[in-house]
Protein backbone atom coordinates (compact mmCIF):
# COMPACT_ATOMS: atom_id res chain seq x y z
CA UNK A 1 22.16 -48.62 -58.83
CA UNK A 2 19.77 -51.11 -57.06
CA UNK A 3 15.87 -51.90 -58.00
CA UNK A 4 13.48 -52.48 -55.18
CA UNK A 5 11.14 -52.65 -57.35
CA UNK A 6 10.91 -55.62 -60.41
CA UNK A 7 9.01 -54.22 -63.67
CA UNK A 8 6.77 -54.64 -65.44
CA UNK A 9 5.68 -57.67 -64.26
CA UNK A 10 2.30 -57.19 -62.12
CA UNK A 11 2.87 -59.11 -59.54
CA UNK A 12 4.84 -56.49 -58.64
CA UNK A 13 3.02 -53.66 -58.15
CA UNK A 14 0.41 -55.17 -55.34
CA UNK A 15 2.09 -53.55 -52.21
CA UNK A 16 2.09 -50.05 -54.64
CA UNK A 17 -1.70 -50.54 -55.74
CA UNK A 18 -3.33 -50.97 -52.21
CA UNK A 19 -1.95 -47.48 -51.34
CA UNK A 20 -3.19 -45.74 -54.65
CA UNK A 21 -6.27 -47.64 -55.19
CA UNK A 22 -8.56 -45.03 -53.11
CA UNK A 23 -5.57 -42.17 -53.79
CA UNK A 24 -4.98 -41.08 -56.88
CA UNK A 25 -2.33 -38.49 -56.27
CA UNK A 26 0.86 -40.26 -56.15
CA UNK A 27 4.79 -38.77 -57.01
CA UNK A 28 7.77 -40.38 -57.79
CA UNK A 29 10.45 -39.46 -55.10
CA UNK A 30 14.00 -40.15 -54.25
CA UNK A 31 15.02 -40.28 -50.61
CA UNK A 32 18.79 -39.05 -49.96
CA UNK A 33 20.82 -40.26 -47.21
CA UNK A 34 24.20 -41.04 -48.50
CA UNK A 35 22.44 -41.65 -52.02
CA UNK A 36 19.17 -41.00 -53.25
CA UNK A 37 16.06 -43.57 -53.16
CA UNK A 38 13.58 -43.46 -55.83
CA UNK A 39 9.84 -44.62 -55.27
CA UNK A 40 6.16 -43.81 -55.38
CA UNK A 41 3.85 -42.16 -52.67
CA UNK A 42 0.63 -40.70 -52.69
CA UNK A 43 -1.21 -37.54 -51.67
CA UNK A 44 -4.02 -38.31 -49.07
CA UNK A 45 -6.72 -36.44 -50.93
CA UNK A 46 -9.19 -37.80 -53.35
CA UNK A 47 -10.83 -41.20 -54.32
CA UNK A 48 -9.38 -43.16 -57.52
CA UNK A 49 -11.97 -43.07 -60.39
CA UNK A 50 -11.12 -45.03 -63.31
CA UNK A 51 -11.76 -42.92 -66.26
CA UNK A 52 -10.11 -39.96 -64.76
CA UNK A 53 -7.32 -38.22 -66.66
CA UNK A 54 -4.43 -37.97 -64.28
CA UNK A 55 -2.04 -35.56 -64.90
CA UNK A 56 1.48 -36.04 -64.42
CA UNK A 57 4.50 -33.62 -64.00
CA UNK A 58 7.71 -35.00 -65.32
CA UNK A 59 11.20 -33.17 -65.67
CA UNK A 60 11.63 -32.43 -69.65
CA UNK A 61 15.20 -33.08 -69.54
CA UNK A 62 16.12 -35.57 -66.85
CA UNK A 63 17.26 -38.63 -68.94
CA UNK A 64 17.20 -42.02 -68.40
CA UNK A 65 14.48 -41.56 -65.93
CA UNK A 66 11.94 -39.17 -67.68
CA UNK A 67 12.36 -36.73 -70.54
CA UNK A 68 10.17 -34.78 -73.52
CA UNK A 69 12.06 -36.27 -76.89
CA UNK A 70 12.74 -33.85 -80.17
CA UNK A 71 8.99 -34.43 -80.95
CA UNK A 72 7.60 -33.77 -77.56
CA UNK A 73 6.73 -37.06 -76.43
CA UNK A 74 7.49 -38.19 -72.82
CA UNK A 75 10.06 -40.81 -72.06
CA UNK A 76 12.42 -43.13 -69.81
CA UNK A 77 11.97 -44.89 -67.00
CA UNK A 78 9.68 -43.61 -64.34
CA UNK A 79 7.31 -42.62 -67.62
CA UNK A 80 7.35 -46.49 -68.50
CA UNK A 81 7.01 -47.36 -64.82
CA UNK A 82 3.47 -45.06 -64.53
CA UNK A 83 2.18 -46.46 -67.78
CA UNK A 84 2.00 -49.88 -66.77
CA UNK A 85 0.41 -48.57 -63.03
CA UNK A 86 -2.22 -47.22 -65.35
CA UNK A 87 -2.84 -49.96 -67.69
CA UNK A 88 -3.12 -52.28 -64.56
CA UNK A 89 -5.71 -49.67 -62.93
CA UNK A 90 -7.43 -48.83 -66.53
CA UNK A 91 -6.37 -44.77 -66.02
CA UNK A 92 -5.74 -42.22 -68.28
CA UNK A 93 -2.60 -40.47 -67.94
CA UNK A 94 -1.14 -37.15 -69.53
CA UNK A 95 2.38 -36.78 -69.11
CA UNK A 96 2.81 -32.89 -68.76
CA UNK A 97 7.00 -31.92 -69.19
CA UNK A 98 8.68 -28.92 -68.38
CA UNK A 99 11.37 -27.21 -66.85
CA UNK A 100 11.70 -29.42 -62.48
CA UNK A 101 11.31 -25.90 -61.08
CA UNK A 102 7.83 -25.05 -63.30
CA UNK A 103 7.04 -28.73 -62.56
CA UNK A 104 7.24 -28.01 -58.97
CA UNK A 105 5.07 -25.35 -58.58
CA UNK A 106 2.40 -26.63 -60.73
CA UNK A 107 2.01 -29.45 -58.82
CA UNK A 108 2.04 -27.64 -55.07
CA UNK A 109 -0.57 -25.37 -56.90
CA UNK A 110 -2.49 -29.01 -57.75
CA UNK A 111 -2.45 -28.60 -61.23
CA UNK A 112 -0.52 -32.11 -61.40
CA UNK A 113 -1.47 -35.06 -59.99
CA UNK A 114 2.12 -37.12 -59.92
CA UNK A 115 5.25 -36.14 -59.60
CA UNK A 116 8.37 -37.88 -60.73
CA UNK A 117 11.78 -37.70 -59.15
CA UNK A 118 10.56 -36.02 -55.67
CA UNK A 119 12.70 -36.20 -52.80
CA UNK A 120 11.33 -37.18 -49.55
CA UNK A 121 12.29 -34.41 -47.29
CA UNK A 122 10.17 -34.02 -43.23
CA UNK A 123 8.08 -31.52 -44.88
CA UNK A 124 7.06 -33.18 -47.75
CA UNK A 125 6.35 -36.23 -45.97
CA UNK A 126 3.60 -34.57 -44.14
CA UNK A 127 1.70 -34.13 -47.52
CA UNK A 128 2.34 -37.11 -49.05
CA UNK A 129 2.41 -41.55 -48.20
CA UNK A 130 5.26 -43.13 -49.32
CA UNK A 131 5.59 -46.51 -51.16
CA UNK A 132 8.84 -48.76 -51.69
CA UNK A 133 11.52 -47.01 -53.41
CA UNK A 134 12.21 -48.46 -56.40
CA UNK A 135 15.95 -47.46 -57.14
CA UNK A 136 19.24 -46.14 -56.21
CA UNK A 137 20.44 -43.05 -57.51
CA UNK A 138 23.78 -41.67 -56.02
CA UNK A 139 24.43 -38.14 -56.15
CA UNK A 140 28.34 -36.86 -56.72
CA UNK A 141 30.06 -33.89 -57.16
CA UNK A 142 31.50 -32.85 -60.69
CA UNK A 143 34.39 -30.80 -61.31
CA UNK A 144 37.12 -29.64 -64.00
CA UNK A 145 40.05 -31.78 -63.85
CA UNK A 146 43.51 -30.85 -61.95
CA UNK A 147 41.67 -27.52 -60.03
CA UNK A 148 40.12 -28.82 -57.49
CA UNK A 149 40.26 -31.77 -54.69
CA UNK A 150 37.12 -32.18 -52.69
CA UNK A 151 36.88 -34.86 -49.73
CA UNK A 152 34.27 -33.36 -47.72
CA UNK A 153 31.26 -31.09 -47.30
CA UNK A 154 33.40 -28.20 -45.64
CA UNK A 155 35.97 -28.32 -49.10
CA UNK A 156 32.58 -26.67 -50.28
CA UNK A 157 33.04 -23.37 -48.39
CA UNK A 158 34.12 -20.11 -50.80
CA UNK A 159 33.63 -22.66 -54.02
CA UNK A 160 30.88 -21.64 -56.80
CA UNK A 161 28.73 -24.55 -56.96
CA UNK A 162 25.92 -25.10 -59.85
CA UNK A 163 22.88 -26.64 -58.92
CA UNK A 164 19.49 -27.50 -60.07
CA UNK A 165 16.71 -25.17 -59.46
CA UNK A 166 14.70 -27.02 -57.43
CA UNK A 167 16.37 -29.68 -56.48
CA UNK A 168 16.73 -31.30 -52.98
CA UNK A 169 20.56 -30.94 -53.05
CA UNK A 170 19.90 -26.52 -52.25
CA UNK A 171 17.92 -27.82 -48.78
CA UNK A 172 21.20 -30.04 -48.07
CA UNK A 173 23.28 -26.99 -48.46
CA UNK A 174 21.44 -24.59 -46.82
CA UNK A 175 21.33 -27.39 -43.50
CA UNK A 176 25.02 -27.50 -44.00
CA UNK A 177 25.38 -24.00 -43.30
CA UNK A 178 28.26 -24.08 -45.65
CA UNK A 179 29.86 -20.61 -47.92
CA UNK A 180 29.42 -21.33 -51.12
CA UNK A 181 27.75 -19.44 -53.45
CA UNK A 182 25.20 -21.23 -55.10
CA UNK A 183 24.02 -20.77 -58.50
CA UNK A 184 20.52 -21.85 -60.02
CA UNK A 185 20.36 -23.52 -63.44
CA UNK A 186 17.44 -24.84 -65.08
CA UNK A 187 18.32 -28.80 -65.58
CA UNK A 188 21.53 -30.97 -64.80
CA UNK A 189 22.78 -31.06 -68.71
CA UNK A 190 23.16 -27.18 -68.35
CA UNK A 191 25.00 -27.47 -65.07
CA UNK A 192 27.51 -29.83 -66.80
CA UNK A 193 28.08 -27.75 -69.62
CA UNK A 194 28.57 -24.27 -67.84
CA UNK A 195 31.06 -26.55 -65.93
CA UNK A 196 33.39 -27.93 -68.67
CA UNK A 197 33.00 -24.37 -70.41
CA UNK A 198 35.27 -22.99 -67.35
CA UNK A 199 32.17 -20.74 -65.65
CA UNK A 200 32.07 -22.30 -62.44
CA UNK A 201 33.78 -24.54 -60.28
CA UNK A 202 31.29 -27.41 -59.25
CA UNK A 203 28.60 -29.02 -59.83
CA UNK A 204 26.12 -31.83 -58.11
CA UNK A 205 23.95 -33.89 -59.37
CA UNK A 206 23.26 -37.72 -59.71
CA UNK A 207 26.22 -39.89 -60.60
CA UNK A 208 24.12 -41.52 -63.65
CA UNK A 209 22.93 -38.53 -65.39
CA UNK A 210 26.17 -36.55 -65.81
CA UNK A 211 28.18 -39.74 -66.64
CA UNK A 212 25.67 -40.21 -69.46
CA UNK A 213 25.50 -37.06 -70.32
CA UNK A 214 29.45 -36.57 -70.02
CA UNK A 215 30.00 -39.86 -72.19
CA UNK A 216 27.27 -38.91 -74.75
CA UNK A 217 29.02 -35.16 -75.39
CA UNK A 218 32.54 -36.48 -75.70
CA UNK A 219 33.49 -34.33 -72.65
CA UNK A 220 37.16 -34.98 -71.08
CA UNK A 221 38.07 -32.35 -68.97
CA UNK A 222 35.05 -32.83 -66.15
CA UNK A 223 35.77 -35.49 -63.36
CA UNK A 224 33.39 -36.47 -59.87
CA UNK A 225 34.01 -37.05 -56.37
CA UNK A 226 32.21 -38.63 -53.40
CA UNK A 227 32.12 -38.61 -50.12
């Protein structure tokens, strides 16, 4: 993982600030090319006010970057990140978390005003200004140990894979053109665990997440590839 960005201190957040400062709809997004690139951008629509309660739209289960705890409260890293770009700009936020997919069509609908984790796709990017990303996130391919051996997108083809509703990685198939039958699930931890239970074959999500996630549950029989 690499920062771009260096928090919390403000002198930081300058180059961020002169592109929200008369926008006040920004997202989080990650950028994929061989890995994923998280940063800020904003929607060209509205003028910053400072009292104004800004919603924002996080994933409720997307650990260490943002999650809802057992008492509801939001958390990680992009949540911390958007507190301080408040407290700097004296706004009022209200961290909103639900399932990515829910969180996704609330905020097309405008119902949110940021939205953290989005991937910068050519369609999105005609909606929406885009800041310095922030961090590297690498996304792999997680499998059972001993079935399978995947080097390359085309090891894909006839394969169930597990993916996140929602997530950038379904647009990357479907331009791949590839024969796999892809099935939805609501958030990466469930992916995982439908995986090591034996009911499907792969999964693929970001490299930090389901190592976490695979360290925290004790799993042993799950293993990644990249390529």
């Amino acid at each position: 993982m690499k920062s771009c960005l260096v928090l919390p201190k403000p002198l930081s957040f300058p180059p961020i600030f002169c592109l929200i400062s008369t926008h006040p709809r920004f997202i989080l997004h990650a950028f994929l090319l061989v890995m994923m690139l998280f940063s800020i951008s904003i929607l060209s629509s509205q003028s910053s006010t400072p009292q104004r309660i800004i919603k924002v739209g996080i994933d409720d289960n997307y650990s260490p970057f943002e999650f809802l705890d057992k008492t509801g409260k939001a958390g990680g890293f992009n949540v911390d990140l958007i507190k301080e770009i408040a407290r700097i700009n004296n706004w009022q936020v209200q961290f909103v978390g639900n399932q990515w997919s829910q969180i996704r069509e609330d905020f097309d609908q405008g119902k949110l005003d940021i939205l953290a984790g989005l991937v910068k796709t050519d369609s999105r990017v005609l909606l929406s200004r885009f800041s310095i990303p922030h961090t590297y996130i690498h996304y792999n391919l997680f499998f059972r140990k001993g079935e399978l051996e995947i080097r390359n997108w085309e090891d894909l083809n006839g394969k169930e894979v597990l993916v996140q509703k929602g997530d950038v990685i379904n647009e990357i198939l479907d331009q791949k053109d590839l024969n796999c039958r892809i099935v939805h699930v609501p958030d990466y931890p469930q992916a995982l665990k439908e995986l090591s239970e034996g009911r499907s074959e792969i999964t693929i999500l970001p490299w930090l997440l389901g190592n976490n996630y695979i360290k925290e549950h004790n799993i042993i029989n799950l293993q990644y590839s990249k390529f």
